[in-house]
N, C-alpha and C. Protein backbone atom coordinates (compact mmCIF):
# COMPACT_ATOMS: atom_id res chain seq x y z
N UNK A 1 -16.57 -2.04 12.58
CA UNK A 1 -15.44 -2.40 11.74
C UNK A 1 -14.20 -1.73 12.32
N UNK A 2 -13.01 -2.66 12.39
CA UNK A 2 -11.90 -2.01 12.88
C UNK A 2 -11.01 -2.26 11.96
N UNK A 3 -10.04 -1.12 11.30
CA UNK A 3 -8.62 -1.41 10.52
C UNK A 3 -7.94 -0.81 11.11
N UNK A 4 -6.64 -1.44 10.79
CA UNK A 4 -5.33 -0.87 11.06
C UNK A 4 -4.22 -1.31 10.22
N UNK A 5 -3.63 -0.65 9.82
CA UNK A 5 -2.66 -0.49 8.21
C UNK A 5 -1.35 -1.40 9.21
N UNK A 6 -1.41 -2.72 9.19
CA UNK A 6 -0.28 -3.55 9.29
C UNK A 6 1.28 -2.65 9.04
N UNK A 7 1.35 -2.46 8.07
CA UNK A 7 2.24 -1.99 7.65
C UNK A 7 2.41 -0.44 6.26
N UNK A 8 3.05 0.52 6.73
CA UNK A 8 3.15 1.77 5.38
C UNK A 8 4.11 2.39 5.45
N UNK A 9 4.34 2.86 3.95
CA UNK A 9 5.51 3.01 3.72
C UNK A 9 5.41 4.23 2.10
N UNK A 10 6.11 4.84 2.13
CA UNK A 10 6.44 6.03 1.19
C UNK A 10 7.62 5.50 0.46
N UNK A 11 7.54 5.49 -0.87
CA UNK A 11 8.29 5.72 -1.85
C UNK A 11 8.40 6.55 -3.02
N UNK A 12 9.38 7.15 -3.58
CA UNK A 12 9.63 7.49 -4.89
C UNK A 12 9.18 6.71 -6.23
N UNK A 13 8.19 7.36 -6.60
CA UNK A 13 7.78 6.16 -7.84
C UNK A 13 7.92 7.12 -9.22
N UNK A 14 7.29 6.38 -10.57
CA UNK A 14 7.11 7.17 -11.41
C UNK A 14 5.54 6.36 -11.89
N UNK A 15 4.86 7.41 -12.23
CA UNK A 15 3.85 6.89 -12.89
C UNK A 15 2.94 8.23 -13.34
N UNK A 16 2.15 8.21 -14.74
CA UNK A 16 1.75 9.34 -15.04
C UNK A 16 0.00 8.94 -15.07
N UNK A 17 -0.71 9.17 -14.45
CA UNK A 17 -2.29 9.47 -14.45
C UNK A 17 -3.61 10.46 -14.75
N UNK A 18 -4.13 10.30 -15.46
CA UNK A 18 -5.25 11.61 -15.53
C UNK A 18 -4.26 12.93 -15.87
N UNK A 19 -3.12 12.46 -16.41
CA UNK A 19 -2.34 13.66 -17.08
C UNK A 19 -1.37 14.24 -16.04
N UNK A 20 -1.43 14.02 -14.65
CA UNK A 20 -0.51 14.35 -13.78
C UNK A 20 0.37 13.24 -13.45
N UNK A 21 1.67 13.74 -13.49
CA UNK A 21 2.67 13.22 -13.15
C UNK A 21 3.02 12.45 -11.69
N UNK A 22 3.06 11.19 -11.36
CA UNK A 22 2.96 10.97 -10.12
C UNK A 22 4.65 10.74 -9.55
N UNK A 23 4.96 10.97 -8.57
CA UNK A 23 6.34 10.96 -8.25
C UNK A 23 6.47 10.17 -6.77
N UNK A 24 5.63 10.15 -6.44
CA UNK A 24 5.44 9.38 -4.91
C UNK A 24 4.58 8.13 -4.79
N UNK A 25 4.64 7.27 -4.10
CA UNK A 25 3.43 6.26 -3.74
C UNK A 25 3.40 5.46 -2.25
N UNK A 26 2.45 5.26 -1.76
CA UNK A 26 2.05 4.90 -0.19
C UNK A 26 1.51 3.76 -0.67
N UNK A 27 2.45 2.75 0.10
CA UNK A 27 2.26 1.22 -0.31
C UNK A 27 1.50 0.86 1.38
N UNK A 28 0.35 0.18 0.99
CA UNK A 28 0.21 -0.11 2.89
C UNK A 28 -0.30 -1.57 2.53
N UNK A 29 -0.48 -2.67 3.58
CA UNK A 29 -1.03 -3.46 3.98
C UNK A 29 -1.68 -3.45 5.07
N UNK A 30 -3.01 -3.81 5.14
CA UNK A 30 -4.14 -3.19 6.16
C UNK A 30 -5.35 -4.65 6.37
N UNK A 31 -5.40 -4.80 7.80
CA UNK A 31 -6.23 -5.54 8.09
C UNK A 31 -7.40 -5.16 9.00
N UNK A 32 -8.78 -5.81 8.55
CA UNK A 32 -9.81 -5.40 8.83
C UNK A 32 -10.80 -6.00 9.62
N UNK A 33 -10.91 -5.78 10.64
CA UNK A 33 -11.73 -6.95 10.79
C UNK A 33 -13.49 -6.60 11.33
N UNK A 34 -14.13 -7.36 11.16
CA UNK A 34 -15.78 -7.14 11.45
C UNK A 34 -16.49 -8.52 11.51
N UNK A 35 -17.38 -8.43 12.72
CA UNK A 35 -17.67 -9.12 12.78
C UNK A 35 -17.81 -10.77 12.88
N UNK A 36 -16.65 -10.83 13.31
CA UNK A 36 -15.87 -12.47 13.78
C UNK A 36 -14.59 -12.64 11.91
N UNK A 37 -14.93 -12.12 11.40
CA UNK A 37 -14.35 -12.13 9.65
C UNK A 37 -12.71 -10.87 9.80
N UNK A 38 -12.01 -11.15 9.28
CA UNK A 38 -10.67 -10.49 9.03
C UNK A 38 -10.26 -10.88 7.30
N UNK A 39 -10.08 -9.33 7.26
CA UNK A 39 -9.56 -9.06 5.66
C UNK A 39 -8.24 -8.68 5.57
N UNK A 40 -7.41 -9.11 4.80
CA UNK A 40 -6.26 -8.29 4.59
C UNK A 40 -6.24 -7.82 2.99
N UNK A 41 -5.94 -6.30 2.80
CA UNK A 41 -6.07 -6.00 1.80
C UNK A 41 -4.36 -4.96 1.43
N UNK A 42 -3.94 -5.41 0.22
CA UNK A 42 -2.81 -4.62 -0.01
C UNK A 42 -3.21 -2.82 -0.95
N UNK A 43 -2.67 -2.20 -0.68
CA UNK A 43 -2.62 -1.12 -1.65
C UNK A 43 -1.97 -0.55 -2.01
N UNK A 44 -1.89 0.64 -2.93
CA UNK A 44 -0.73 1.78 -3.34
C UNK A 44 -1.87 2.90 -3.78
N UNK A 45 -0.94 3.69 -3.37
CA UNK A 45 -1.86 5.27 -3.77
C UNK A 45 -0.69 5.86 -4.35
N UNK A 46 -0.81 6.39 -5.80
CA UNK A 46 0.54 7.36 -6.40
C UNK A 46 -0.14 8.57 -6.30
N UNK A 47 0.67 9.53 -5.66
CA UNK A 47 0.51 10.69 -5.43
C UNK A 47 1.57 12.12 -6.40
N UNK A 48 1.59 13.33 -6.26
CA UNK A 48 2.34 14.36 -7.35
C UNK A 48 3.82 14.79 -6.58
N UNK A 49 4.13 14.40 -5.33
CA UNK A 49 4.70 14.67 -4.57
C UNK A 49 6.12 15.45 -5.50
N UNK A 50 5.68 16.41 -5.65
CA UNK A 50 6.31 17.50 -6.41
C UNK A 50 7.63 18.52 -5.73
N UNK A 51 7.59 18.21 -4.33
CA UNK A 51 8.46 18.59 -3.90
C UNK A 51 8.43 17.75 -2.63
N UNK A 52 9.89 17.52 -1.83
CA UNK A 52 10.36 17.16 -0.70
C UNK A 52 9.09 17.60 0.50
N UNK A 53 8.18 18.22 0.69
CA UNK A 53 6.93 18.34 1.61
C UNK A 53 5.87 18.02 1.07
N UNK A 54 5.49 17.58 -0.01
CA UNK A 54 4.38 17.21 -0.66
C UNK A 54 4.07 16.13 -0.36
N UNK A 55 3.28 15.74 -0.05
CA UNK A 55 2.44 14.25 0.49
C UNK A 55 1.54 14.52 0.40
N UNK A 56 0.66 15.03 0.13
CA UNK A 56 -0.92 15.19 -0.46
C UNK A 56 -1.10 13.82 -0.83
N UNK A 57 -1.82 12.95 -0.78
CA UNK A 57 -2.30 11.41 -1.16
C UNK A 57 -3.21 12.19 -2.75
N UNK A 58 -3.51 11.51 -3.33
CA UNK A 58 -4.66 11.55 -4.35
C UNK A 58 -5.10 10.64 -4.57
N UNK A 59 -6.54 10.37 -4.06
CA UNK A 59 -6.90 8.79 -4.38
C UNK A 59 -7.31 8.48 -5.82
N UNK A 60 -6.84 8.90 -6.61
CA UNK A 60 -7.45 8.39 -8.11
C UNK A 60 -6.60 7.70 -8.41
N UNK A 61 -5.07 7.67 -8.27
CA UNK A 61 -4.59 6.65 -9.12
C UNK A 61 -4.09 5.78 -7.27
N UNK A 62 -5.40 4.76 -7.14
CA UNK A 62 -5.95 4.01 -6.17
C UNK A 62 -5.52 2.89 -6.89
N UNK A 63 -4.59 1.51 -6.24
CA UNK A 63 -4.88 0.32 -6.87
C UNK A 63 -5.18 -0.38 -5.60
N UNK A 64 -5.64 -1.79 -5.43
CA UNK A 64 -6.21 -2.18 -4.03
C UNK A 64 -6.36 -3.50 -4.46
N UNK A 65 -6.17 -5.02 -3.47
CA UNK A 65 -5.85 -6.30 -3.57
C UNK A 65 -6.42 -6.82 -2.74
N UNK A 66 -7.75 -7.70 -2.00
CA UNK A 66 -7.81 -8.47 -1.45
C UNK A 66 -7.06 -9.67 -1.55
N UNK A 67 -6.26 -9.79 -0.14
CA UNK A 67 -4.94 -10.78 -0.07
C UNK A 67 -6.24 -11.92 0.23
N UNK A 68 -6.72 -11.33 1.44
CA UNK A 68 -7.42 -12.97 2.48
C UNK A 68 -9.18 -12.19 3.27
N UNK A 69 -9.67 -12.71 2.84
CA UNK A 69 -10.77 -13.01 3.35
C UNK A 69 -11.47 -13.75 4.41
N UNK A 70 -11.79 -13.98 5.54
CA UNK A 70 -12.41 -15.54 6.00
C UNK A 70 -12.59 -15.19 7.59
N UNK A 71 -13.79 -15.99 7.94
CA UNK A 71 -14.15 -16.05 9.66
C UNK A 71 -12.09 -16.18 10.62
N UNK A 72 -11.87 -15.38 11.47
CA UNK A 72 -11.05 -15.35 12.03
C UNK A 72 -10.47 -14.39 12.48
N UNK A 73 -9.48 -14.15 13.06
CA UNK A 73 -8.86 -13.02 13.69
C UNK A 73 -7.55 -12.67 13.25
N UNK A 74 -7.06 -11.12 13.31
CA UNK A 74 -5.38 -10.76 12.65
C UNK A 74 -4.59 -11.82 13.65
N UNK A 75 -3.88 -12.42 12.75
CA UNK A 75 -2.77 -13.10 13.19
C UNK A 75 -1.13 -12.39 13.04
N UNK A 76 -0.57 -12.72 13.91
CA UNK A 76 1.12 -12.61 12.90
C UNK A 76 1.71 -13.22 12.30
N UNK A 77 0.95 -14.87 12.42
CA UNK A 77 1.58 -15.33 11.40
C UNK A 77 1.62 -14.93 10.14
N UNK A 78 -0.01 -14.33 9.92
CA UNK A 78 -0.17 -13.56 8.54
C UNK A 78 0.32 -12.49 8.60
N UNK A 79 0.27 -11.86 9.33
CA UNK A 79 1.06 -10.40 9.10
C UNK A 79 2.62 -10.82 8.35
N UNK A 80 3.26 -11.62 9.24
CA UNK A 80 4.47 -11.71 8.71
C UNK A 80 4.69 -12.44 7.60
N UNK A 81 3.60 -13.21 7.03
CA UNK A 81 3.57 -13.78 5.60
C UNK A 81 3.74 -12.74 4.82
N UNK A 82 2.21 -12.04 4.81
CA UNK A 82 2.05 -10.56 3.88
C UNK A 82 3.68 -9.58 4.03
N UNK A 83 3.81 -9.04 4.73
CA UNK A 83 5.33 -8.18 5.31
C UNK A 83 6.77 -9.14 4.36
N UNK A 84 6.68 -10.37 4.54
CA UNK A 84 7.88 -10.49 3.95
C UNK A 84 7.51 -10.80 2.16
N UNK A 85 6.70 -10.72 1.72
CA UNK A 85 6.31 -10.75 0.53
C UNK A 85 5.65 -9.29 -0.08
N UNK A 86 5.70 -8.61 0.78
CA UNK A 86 5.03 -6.92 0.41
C UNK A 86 5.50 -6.32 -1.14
N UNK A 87 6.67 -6.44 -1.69
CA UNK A 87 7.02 -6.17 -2.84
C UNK A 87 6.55 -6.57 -3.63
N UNK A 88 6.57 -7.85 -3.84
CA UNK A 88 5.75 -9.04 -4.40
C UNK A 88 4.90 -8.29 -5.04
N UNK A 89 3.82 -8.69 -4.07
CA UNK A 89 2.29 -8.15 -3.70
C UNK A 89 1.90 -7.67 -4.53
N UNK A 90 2.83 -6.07 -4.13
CA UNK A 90 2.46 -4.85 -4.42
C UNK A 90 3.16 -4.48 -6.74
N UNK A 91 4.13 -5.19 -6.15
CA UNK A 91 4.17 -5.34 -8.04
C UNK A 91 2.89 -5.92 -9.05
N UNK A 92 2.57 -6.46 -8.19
CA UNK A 92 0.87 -7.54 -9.03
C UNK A 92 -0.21 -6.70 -8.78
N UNK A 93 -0.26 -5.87 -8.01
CA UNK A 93 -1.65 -5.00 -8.23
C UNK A 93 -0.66 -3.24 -9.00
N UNK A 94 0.36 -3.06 -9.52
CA UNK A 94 0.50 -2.08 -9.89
C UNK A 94 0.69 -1.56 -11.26
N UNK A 95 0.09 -0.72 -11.89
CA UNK A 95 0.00 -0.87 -13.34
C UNK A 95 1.74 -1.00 -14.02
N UNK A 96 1.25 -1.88 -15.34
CA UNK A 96 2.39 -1.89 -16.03
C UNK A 96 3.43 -0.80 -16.17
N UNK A 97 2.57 0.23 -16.63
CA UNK A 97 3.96 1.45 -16.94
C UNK A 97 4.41 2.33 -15.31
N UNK A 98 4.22 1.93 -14.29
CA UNK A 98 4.77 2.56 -13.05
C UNK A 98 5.40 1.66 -12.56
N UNK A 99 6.60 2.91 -11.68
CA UNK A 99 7.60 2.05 -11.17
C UNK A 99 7.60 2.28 -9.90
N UNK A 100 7.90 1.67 -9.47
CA UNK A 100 7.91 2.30 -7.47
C UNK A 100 9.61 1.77 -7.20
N UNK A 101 10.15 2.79 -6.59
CA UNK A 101 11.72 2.89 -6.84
C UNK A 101 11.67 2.32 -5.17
N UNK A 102 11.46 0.77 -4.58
CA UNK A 102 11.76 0.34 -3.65
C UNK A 102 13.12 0.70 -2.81
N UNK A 103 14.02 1.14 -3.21
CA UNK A 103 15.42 1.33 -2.88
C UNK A 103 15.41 3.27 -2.48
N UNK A 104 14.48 3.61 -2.86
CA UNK A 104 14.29 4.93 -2.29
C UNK A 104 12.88 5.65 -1.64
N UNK A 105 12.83 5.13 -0.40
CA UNK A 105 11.77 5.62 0.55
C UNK A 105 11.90 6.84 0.53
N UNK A 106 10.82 7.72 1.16
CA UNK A 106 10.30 8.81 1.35
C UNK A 106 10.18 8.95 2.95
N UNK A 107 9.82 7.63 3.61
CA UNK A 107 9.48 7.68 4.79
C UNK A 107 9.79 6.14 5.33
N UNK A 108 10.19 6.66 6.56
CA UNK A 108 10.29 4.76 7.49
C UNK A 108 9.31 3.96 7.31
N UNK A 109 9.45 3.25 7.47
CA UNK A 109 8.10 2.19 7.68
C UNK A 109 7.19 2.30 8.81
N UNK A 110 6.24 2.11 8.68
CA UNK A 110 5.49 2.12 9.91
C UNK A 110 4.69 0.98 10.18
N UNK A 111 4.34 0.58 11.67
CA UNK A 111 3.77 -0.44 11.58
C UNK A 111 3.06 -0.39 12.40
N UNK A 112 1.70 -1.34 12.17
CA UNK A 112 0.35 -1.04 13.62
C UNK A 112 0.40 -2.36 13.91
């Protein structure tokens, strides 16, 4: 099995979980592929990022989206489908009461 996170990215969010306050979130899009089959799956991880060096991930407040499934290989056409719709996306797998403050990154984008 091979992945590689298409695209990630750090933002300022708000969201409160398991009683801790989350202040950060790592939005990625990641494709997978095995065995002649390619997945693309979206996610967000909110993290406590409590201060300006804090990036500790916490995977509990984990949300996760199978975009695409099916016999084939990473394309760019899909990449750049998923990429210009990433907000989208990522609003539909994220719980109601959190916000992810798109307009204030934490970190550049990165891309594989």
């Amino acid at each position: 099995m091979k992945s590689i996170d298409v695209y990630e990215q750090y933002f300022e969010a708000d969201y409160e979980f398991n009683g801790v306050k989350r202040k950060g979130c790592a939005v990625k899009l990641t494709a997978t592929s095995e065995e002649g089959m390619i997945t693309y799956t979206n996610s967000i991880s909110f993290f406590p990022h409590r201060d300006a060096e804090d990036f500790g991930i916490s995977y509990d407040a984990y949300f996760e989206k199978t975009l695409y499934s099916a016999k084939g290989r990473r394309s760019r056409k899909k990449d750049k489908e998923y990429l210009e719709d990433i907000q989208n996306l990522s609003q539909a797998i994220c719980p109601e009461d959190a916000r992810i403050f798109w307009d204030k990154p934490l970190i550049e984008a990165r891309f594989g």
